[in-house]
N, C-alpha and C. Protein backbone atom coordinates (compact mmCIF):
# COMPACT_ATOMS: atom_id res chain seq x y z
N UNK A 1 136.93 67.81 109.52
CA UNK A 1 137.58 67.47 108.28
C UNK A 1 138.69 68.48 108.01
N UNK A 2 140.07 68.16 107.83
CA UNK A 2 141.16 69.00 107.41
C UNK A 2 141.05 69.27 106.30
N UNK A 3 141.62 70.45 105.65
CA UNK A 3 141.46 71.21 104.68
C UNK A 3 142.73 70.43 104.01
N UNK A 4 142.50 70.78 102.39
CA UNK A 4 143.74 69.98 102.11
C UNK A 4 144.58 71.44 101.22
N UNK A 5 145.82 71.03 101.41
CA UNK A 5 146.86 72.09 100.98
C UNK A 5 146.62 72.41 99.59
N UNK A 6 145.92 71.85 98.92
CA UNK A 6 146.10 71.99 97.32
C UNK A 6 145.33 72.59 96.62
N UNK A 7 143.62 72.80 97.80
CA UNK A 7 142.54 72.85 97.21
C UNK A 7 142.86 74.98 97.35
N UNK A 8 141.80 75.56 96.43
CA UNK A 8 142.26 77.04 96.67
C UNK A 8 140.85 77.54 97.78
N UNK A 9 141.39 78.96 98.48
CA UNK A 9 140.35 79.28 99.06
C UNK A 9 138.85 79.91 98.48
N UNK A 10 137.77 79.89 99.17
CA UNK A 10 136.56 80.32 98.41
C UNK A 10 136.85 81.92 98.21
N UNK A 11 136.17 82.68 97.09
CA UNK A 11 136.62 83.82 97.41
C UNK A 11 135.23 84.40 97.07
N UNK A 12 134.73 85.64 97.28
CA UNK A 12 133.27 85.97 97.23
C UNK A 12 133.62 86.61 95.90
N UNK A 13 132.08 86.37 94.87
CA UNK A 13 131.74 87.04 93.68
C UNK A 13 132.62 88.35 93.63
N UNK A 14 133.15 89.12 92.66
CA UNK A 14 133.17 90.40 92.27
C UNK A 14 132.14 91.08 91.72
N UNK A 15 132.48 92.15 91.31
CA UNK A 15 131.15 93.13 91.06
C UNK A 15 130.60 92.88 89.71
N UNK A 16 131.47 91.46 88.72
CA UNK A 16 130.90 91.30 87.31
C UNK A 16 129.72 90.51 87.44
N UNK A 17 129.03 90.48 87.20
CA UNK A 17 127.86 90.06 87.38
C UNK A 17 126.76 89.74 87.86
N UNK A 18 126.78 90.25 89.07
CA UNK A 18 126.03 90.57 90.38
C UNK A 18 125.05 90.72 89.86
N UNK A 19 124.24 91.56 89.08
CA UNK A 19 123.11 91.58 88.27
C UNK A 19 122.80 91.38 87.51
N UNK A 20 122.33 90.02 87.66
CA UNK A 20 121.54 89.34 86.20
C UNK A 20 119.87 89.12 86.01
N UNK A 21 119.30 89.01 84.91
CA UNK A 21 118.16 88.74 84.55
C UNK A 21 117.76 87.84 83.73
N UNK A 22 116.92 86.79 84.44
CA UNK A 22 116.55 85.66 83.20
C UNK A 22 115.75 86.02 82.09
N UNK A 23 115.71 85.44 81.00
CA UNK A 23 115.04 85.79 79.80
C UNK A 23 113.55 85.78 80.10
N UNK A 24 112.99 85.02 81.01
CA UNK A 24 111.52 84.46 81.75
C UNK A 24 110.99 86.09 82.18
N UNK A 25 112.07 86.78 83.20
CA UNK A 25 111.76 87.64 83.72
C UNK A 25 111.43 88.57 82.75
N UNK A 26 112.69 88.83 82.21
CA UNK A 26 112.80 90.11 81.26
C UNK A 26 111.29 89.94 79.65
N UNK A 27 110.79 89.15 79.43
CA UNK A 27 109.72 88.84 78.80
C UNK A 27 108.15 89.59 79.99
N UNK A 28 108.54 88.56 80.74
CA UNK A 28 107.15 89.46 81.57
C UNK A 28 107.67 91.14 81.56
N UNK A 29 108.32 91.64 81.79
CA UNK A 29 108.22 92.88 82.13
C UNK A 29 108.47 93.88 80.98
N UNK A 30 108.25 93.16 79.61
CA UNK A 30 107.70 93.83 78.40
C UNK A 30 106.58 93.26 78.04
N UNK A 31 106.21 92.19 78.59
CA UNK A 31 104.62 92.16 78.68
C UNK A 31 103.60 92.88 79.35
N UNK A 32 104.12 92.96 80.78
CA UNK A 32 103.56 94.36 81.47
C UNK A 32 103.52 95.85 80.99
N UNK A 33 104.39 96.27 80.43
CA UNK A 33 105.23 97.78 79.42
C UNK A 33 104.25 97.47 78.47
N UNK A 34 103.97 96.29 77.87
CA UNK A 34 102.85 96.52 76.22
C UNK A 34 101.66 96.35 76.57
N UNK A 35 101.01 95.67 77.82
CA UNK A 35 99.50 96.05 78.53
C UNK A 35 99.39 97.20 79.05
N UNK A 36 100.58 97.85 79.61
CA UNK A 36 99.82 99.13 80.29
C UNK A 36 100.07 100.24 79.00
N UNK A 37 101.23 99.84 78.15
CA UNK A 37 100.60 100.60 77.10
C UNK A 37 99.63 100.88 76.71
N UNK A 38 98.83 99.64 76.06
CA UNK A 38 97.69 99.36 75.61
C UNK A 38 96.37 99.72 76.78
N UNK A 39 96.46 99.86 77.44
CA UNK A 39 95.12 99.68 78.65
C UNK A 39 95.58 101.26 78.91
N UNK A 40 96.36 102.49 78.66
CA UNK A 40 96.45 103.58 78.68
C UNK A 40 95.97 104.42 77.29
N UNK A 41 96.34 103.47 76.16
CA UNK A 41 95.76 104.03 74.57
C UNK A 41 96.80 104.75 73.79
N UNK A 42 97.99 104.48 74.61
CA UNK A 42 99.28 104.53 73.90
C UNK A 42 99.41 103.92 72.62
N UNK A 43 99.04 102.71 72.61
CA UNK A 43 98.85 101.67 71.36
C UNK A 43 97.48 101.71 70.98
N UNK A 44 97.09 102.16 69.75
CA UNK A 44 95.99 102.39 69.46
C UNK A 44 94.85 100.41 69.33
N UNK A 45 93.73 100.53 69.36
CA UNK A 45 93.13 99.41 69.34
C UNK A 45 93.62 98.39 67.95
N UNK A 46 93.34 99.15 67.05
CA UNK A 46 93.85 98.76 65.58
C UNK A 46 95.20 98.27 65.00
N UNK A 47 95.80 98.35 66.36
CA UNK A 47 97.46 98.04 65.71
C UNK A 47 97.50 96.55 66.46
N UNK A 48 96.66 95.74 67.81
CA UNK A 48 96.59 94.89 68.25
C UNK A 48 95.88 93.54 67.09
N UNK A 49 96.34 92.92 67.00
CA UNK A 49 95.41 91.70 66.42
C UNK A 49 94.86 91.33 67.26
């Protein structure tokens, strides 16, 4: 298949945004941060409902 004159070339990502995080992720890994809080006694029993 010939390339056509008009279309532009691909060019690879730059360095803006290369690292991203979904909201999915970033939730678990303050869910993990507030259990091992808690399962260390950082967070006292009484402040958990």
């Amino acid at each position: 298949m010939a390339s056509q004159p008009n279309s532009r070339p691909v060019q690879p990502p730059n360095a803006d945004g290369k690292f991203s995080i979904s909201e999915d992720w970033l939730a678990f890994a303050v869910g993990l941060v507030l259990l091992a809080l808690c399962l260390t006694g950082i967070i006292p029993e009484g402040l958990i409902p």
